[in-house]
Structures are given as C-alpha cells and as structure tokens.
N, C-alpha and C. Protein backbone atom coordinates (compact mmCIF):
# COMPACT_ATOMS: atom_id res chain seq x y z
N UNK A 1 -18.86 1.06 16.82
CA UNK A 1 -19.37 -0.12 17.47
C UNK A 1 -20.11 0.30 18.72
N UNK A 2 -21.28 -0.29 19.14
CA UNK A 2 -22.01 0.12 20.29
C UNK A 2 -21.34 0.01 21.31
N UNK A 3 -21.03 -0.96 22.12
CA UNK A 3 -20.39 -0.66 23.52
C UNK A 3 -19.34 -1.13 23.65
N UNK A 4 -18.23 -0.20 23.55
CA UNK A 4 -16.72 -0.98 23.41
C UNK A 4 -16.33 -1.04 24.18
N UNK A 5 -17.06 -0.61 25.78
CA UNK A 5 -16.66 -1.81 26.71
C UNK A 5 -16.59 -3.31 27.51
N UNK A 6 -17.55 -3.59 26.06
CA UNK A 6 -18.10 -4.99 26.31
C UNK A 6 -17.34 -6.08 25.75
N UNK A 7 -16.83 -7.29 26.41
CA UNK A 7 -15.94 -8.09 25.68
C UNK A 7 -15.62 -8.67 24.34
N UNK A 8 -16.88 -8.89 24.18
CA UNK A 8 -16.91 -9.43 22.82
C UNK A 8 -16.36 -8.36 21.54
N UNK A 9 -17.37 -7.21 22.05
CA UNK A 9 -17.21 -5.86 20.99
C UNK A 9 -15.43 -6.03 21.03
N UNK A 10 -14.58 -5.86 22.12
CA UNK A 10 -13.33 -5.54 22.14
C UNK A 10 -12.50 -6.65 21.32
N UNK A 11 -12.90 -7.73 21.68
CA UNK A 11 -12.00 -8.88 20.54
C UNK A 11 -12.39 -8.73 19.49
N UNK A 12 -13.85 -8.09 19.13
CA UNK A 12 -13.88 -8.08 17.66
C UNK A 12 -13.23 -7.09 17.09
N UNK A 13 -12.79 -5.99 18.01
CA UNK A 13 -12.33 -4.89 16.95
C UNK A 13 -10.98 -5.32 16.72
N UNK A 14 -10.17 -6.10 18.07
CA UNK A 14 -8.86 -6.44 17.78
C UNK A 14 -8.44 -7.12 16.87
N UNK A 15 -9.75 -7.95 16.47
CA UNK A 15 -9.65 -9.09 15.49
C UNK A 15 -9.66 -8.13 13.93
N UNK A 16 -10.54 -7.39 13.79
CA UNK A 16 -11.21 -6.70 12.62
C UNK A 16 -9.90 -5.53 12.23
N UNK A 17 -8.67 -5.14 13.32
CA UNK A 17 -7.56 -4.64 13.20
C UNK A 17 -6.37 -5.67 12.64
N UNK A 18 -6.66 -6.35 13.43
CA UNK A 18 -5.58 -7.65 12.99
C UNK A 18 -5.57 -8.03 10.83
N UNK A 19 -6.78 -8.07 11.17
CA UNK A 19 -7.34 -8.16 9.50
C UNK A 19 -6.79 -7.03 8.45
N UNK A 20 -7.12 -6.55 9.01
CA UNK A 20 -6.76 -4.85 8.35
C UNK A 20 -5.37 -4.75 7.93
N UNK A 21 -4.99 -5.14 9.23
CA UNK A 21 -3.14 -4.69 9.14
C UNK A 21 -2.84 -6.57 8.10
N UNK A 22 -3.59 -7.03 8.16
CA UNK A 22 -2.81 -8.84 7.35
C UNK A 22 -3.40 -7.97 5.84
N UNK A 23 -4.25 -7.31 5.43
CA UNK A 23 -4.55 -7.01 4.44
C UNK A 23 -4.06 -6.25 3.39
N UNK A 24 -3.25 -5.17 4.75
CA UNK A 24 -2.32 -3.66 3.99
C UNK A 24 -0.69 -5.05 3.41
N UNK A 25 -0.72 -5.86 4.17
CA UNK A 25 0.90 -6.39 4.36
C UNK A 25 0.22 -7.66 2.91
N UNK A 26 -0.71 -8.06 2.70
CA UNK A 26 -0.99 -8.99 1.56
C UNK A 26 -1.01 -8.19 0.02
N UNK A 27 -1.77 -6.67 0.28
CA UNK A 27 -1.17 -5.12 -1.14
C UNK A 27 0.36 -5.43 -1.00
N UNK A 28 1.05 -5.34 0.01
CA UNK A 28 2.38 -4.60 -0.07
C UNK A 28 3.18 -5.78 -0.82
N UNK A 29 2.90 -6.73 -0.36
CA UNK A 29 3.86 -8.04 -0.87
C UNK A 29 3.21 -8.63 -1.66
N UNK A 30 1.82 -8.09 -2.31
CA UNK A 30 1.63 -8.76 -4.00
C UNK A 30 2.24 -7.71 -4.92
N UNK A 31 2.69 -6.57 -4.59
CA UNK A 31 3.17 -5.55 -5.59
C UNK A 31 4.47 -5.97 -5.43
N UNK A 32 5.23 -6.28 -4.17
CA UNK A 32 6.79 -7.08 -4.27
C UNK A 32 6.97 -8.25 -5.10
N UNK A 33 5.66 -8.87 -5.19
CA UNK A 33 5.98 -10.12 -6.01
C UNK A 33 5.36 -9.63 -7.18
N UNK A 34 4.72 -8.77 -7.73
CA UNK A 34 3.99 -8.49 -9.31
C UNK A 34 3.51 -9.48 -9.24
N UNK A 35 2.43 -9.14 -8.22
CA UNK A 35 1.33 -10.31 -8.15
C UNK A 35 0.21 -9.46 -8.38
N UNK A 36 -0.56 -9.24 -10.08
CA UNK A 36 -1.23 -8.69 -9.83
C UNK A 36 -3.04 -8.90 -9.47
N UNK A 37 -3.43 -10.12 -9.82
CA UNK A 37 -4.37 -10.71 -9.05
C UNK A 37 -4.81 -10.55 -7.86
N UNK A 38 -3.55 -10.78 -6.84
CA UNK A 38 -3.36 -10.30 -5.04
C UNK A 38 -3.42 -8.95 -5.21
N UNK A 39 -2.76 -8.66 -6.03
CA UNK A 39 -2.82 -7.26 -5.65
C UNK A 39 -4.61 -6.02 -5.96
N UNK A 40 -4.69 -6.57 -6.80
CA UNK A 40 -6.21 -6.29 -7.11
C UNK A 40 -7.74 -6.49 -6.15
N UNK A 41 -6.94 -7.64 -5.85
CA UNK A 41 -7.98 -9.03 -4.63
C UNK A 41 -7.91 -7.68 -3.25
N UNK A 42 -7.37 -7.06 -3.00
CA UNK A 42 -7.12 -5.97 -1.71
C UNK A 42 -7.72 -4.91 -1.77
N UNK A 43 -8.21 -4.23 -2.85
CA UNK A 43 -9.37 -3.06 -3.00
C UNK A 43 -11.01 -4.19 -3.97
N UNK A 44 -11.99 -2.85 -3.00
CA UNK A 44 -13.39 -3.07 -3.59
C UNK A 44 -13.13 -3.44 -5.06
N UNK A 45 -14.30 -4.06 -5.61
CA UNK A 45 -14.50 -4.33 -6.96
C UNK A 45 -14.53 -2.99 -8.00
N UNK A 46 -15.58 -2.30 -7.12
CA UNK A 46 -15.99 -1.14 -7.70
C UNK A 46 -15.65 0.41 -6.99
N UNK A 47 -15.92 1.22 -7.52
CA UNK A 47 -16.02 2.39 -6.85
C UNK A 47 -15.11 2.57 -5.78
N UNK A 48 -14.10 2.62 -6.43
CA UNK A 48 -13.21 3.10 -5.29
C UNK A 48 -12.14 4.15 -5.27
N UNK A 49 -10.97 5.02 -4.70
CA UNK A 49 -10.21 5.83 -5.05
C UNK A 49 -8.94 5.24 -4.60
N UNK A 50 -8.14 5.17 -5.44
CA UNK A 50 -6.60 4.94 -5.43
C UNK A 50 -5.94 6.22 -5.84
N UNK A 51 -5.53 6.44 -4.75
CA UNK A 51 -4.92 8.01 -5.34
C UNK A 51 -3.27 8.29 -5.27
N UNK A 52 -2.50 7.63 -5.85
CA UNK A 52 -0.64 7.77 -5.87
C UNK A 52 -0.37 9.10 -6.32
N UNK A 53 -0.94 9.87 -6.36
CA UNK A 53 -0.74 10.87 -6.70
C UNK A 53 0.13 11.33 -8.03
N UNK A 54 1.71 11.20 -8.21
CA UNK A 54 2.17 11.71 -9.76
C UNK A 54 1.96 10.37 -10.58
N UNK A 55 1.53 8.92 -9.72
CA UNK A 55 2.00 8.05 -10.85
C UNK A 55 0.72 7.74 -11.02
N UNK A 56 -0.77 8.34 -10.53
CA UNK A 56 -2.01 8.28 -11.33
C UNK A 56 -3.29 8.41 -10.02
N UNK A 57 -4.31 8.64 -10.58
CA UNK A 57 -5.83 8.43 -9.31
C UNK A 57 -6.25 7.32 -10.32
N UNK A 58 -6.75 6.33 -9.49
CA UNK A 58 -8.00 5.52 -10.31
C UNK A 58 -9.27 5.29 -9.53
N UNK A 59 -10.21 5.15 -10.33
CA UNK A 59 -11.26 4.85 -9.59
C UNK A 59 -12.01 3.45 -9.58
N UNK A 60 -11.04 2.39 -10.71
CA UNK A 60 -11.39 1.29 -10.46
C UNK A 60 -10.28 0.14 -10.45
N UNK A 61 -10.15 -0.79 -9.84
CA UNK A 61 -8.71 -1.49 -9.50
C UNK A 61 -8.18 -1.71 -10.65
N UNK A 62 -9.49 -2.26 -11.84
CA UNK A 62 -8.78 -2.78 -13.08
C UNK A 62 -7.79 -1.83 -13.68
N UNK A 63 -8.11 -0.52 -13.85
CA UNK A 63 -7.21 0.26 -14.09
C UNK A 63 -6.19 0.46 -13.31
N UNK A 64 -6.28 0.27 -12.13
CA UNK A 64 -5.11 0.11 -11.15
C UNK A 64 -3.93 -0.96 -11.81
N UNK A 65 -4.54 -1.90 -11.92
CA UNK A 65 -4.16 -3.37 -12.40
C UNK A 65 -2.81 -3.62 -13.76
N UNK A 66 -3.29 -2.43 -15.03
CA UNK A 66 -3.43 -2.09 -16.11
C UNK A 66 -1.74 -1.11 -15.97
N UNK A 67 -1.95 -0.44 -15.35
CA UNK A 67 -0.94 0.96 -15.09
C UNK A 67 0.38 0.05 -14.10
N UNK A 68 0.01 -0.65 -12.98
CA UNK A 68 1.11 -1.32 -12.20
C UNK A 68 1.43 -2.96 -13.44
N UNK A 69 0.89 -3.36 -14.39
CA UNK A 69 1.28 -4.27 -14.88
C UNK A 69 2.16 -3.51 -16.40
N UNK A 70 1.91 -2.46 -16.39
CA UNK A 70 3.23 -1.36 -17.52
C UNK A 70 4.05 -1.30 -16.98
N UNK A 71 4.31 -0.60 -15.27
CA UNK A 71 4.97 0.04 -15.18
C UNK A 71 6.18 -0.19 -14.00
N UNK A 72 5.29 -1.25 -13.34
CA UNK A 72 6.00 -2.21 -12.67
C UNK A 72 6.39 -3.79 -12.67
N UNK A 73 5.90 -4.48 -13.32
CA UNK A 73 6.23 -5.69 -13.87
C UNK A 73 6.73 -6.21 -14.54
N UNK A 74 8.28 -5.82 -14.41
CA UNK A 74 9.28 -6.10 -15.35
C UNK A 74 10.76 -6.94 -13.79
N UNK A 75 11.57 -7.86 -14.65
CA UNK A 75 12.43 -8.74 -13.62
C UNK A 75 13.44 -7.62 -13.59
N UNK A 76 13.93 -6.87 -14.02
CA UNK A 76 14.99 -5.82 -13.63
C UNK A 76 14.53 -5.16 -12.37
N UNK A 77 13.36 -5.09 -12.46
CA UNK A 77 12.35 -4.11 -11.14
C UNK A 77 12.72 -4.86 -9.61
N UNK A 78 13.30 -4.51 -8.70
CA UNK A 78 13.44 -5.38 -7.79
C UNK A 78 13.06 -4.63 -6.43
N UNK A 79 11.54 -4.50 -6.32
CA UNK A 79 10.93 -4.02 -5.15
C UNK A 79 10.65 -4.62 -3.70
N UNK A 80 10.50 -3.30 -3.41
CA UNK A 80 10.35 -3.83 -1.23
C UNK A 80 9.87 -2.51 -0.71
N UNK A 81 8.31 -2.85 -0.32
CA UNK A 81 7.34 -1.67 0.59
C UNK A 81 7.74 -2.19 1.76
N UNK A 82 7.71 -1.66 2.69
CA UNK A 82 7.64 -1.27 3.70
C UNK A 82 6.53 -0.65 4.78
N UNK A 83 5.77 -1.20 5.22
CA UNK A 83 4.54 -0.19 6.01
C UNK A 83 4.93 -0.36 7.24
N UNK A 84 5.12 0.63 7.88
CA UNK A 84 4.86 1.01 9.58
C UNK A 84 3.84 1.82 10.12
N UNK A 85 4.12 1.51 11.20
CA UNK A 85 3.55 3.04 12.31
C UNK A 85 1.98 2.78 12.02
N UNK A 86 1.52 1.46 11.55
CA UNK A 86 -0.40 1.82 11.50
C UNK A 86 -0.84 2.67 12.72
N UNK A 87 -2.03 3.40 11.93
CA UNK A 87 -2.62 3.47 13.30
C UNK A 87 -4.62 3.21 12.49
N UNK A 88 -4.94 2.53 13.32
CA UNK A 88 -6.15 1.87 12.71
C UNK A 88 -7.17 2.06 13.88
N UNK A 89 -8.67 2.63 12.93
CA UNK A 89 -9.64 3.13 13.79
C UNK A 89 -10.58 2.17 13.71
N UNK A 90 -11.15 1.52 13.92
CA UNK A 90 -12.46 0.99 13.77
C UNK A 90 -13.72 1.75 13.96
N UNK A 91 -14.51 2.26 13.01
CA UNK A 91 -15.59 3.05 12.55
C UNK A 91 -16.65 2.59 13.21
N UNK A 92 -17.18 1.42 13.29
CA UNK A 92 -18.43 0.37 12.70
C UNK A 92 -17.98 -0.43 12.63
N UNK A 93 -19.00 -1.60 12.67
CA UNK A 93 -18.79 -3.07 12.21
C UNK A 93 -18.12 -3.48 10.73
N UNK A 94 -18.31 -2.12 10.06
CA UNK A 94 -18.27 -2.37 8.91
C UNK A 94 -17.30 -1.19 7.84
N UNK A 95 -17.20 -0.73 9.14
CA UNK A 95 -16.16 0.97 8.74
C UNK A 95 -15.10 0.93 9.49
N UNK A 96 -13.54 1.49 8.69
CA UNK A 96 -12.71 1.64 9.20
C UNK A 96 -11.89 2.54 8.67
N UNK A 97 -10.52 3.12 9.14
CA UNK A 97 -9.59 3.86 9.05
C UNK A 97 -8.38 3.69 9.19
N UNK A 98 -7.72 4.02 8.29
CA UNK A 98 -6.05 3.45 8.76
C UNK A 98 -4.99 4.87 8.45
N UNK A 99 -3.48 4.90 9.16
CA UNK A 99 -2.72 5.63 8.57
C UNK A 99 -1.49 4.77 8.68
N UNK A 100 -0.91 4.36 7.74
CA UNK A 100 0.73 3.86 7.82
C UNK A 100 1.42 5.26 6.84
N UNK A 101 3.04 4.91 7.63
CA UNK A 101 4.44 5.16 6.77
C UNK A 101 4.62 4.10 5.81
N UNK A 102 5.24 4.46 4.98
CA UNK A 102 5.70 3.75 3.92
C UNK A 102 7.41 4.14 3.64
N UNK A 103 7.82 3.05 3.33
CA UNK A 103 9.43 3.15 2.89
C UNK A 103 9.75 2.41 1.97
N UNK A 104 9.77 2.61 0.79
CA UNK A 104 9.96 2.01 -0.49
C UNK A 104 11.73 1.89 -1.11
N UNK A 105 12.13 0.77 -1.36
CA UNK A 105 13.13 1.01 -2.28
C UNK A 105 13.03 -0.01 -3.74
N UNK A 106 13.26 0.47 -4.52
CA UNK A 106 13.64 -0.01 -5.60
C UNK A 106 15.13 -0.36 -6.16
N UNK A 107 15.31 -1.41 -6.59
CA UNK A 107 16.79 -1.55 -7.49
C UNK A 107 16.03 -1.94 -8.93
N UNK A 108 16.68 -0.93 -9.30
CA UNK A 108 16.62 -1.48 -11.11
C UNK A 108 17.93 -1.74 -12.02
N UNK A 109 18.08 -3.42 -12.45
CA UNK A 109 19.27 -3.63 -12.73
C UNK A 109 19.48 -3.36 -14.06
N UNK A 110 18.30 -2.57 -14.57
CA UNK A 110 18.63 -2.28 -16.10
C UNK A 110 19.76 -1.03 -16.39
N UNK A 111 18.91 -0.26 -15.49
CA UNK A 111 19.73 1.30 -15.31
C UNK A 111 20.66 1.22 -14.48
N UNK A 112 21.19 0.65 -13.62
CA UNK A 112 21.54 0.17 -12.18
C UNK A 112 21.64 1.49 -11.47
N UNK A 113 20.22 1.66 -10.85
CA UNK A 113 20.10 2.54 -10.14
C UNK A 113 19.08 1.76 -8.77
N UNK A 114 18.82 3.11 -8.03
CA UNK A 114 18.23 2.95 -6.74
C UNK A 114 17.72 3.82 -6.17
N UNK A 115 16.55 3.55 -5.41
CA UNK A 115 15.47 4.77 -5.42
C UNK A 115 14.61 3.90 -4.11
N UNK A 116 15.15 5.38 -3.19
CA UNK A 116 14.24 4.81 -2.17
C UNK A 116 13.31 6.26 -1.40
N UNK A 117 11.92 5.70 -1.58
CA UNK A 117 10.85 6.81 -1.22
C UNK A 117 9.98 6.33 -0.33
N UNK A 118 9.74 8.06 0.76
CA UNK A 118 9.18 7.59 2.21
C UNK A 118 7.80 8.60 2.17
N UNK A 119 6.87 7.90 2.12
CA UNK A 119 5.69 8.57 2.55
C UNK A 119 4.79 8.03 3.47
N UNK A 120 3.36 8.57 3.31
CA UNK A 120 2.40 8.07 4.16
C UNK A 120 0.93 7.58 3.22
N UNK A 121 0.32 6.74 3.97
CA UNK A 121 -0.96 6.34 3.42
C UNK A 121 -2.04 6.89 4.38
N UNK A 122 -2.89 6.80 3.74
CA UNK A 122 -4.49 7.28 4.52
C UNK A 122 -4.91 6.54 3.65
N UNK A 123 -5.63 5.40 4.37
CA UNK A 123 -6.74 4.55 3.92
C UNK A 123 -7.87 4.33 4.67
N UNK A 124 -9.01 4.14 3.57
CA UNK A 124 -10.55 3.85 3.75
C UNK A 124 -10.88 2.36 3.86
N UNK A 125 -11.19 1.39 4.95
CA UNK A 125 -11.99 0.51 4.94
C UNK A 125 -13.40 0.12 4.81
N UNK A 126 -13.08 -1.13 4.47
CA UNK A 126 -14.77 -1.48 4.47
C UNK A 126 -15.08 -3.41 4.50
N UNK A 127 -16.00 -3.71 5.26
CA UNK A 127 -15.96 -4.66 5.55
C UNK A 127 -17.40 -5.28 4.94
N UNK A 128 -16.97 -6.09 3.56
CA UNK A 128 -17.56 -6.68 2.93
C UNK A 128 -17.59 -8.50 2.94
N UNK A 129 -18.83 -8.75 3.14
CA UNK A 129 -19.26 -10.48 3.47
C UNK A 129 -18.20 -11.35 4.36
N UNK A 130 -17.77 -10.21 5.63
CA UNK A 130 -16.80 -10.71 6.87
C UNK A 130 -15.11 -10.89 6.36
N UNK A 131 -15.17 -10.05 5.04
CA UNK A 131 -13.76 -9.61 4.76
C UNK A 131 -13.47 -8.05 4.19
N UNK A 132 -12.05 -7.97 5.49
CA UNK A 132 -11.87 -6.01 5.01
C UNK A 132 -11.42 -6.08 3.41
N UNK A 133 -12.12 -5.23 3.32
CA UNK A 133 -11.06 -4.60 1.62
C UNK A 133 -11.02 -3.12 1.99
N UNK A 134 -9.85 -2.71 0.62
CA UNK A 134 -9.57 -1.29 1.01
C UNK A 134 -10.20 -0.31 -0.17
N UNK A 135 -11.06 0.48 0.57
CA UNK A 135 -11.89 1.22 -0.09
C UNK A 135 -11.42 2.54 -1.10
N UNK A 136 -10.47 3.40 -0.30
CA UNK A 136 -9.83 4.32 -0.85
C UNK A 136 -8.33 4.40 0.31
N UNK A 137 -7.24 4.90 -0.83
CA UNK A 137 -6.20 4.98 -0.45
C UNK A 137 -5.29 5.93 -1.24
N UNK A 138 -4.93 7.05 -0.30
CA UNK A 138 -4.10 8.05 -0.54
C UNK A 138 -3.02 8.06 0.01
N UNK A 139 -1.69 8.19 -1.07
CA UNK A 139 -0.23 7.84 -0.78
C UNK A 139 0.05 9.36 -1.12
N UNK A 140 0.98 9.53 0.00
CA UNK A 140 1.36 11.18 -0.17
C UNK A 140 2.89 11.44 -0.09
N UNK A 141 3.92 11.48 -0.92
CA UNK A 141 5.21 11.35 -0.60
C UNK A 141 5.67 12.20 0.31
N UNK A 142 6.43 11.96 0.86
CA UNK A 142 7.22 12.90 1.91
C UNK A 142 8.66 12.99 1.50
N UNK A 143 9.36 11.72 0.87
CA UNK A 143 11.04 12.09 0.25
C UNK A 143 11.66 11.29 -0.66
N UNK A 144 12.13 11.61 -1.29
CA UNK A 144 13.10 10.68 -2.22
C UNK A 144 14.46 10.43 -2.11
N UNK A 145 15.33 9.47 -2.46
CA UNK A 145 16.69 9.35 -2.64
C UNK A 145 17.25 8.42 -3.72
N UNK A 146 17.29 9.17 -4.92
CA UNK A 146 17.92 8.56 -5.96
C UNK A 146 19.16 8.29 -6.25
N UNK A 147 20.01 7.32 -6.50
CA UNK A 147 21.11 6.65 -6.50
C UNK A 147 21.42 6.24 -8.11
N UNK A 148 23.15 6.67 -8.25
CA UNK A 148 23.75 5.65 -9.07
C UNK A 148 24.24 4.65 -9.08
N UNK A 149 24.53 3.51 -9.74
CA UNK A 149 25.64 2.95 -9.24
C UNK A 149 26.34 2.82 -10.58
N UNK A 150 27.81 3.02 -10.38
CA UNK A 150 28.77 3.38 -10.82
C UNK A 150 29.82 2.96 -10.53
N UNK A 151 30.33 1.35 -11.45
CA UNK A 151 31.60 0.79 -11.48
C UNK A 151 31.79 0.92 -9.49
N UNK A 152 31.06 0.01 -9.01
CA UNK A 152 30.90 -0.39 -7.87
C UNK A 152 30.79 0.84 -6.75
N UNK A 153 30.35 2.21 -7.24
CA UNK A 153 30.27 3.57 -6.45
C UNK A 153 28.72 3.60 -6.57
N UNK A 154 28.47 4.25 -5.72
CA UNK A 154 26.71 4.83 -5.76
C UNK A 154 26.84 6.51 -5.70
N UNK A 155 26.42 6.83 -6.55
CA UNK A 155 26.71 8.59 -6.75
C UNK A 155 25.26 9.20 -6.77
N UNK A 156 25.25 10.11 -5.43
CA UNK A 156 23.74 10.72 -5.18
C UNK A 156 23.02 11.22 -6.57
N UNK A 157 21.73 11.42 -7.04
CA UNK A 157 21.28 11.68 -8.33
C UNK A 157 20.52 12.74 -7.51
N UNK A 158 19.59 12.15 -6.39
CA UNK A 158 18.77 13.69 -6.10
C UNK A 158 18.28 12.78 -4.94
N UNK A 159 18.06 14.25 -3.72
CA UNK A 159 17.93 13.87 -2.50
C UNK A 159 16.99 14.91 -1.89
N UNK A 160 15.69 14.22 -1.65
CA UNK A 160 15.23 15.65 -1.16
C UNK A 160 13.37 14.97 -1.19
C-alpha cells in the first residue's frame, strides 16, 4: 500500500486483516460443519494451490471439494480446527499473507478413537471484487496424538 502512514490507508489495512482473519475462521468452521459449499466459497475459483500435504495438493477447489466430501463427511466424524497465532501481512490493495497454528481434533465414534494434530498454515491472499479469498495454502504438520478409547480408558496409539 502507498503510504501507510496515512489514515485512511491504515483502517483499510485493519479492515482488509479483519477480513482475512473472518475468512480463515468461515474455511475452518465450514469443514466443522461439512459444509462443503462454504467451504469451497473460501479459495479462488481457479488456479489455485491447496497443499495438505499426505492427504493431497490440489490445484482446483472442486477437487478439493471431491476428496473432503469422501473423506470427511461422514456423522461419526466429529471435528474442531482450531487457528491461532495469525500473523497477517498486507501486500497491496490486493495482496496478502498470512501464517496461523492450527490444532485439530477429531472424535470418530465409529472406531472410537481420537486424534488430535498441530501444525501450521502459510497462506496466499488475494483480493477479488472487494472480497479476500484464499489463493494458496500450505498446511505443514508439526504433531500428532492418537488415542483409544477403551471400555471407558483412552490408551495412547502414537504420539509424536
């Protein structure tokens, strides 16, 4: 942005952050609800990189769409993301940058297990017809903790 010591410039970036961060938290809680519409509605149409690394790269949401409606959209699935710690750059009017933590757990009452994984995101903005979408986004795990449960015990499966 040209002069970010000028007032206006400064509310807009606060504003254009504010957006950003309502945008990462509208992904996180359409994948809590297997909402996959919302969840699609949060990256570009086209051309973009989703990169989860073991559970796939895509380069277009629909396929995004396709893979989280196999593999997560089932009522036994009982998810909750978590994002912290943003830290969000504003590029341009029209460019941006983000990094959150992530803390994921899952309960699955089929297996009755539990699985909770902590990584980080690096995401690409972009600000299309005065709304952010997310351009590219790389999830990089940092840990796992898999759980049994067992006749009312939870018995470690793998931790690390």
């Amino acid at each position: 942005m040209s002069d970010k010591n000028n007032l206006e410039t400064r509310v807009q970036m606060l504003e254009d952050i504010l957006a950003i961060q309502t945008l990462k938290h509208t992904y996180l809680n359409a994948c809590d609800a297997k909402d996959v519409p919302a969840l699609i509605s949060t990256f570009v149409e086209s051309d973009c990189l989703i990169d989860y690394g073991s559970v796939g790269v895509f380069q277009d949401r629909q396929d995004l769409a396709k893979v989280f409606t196999e593999v997560a959209c089932h009522d036994y699935m009982l998810e909750s993301h978590h994002a912290s710690n943003p830290v969000i750059e504003i590029e341009d009017q029209i460019n941006a940058v983000g990094s959150w933590s992530l803390t994921y757990t899952l309960i699955n009452t089929q297996d009755s297990s539990v699985v909770t994984l902590q990584g980080h995101y690096a995401d690409t903005y972009i600000k299309t017809q005065d709304k952010w979408l997310i351009k590219e986004t790389v999830f990089r795990l940092k840990s796992t903790l898999q759980l049994k449960i067992e006749e009312d015990l939870l018995k470690v499966i793998f931790a690390g």
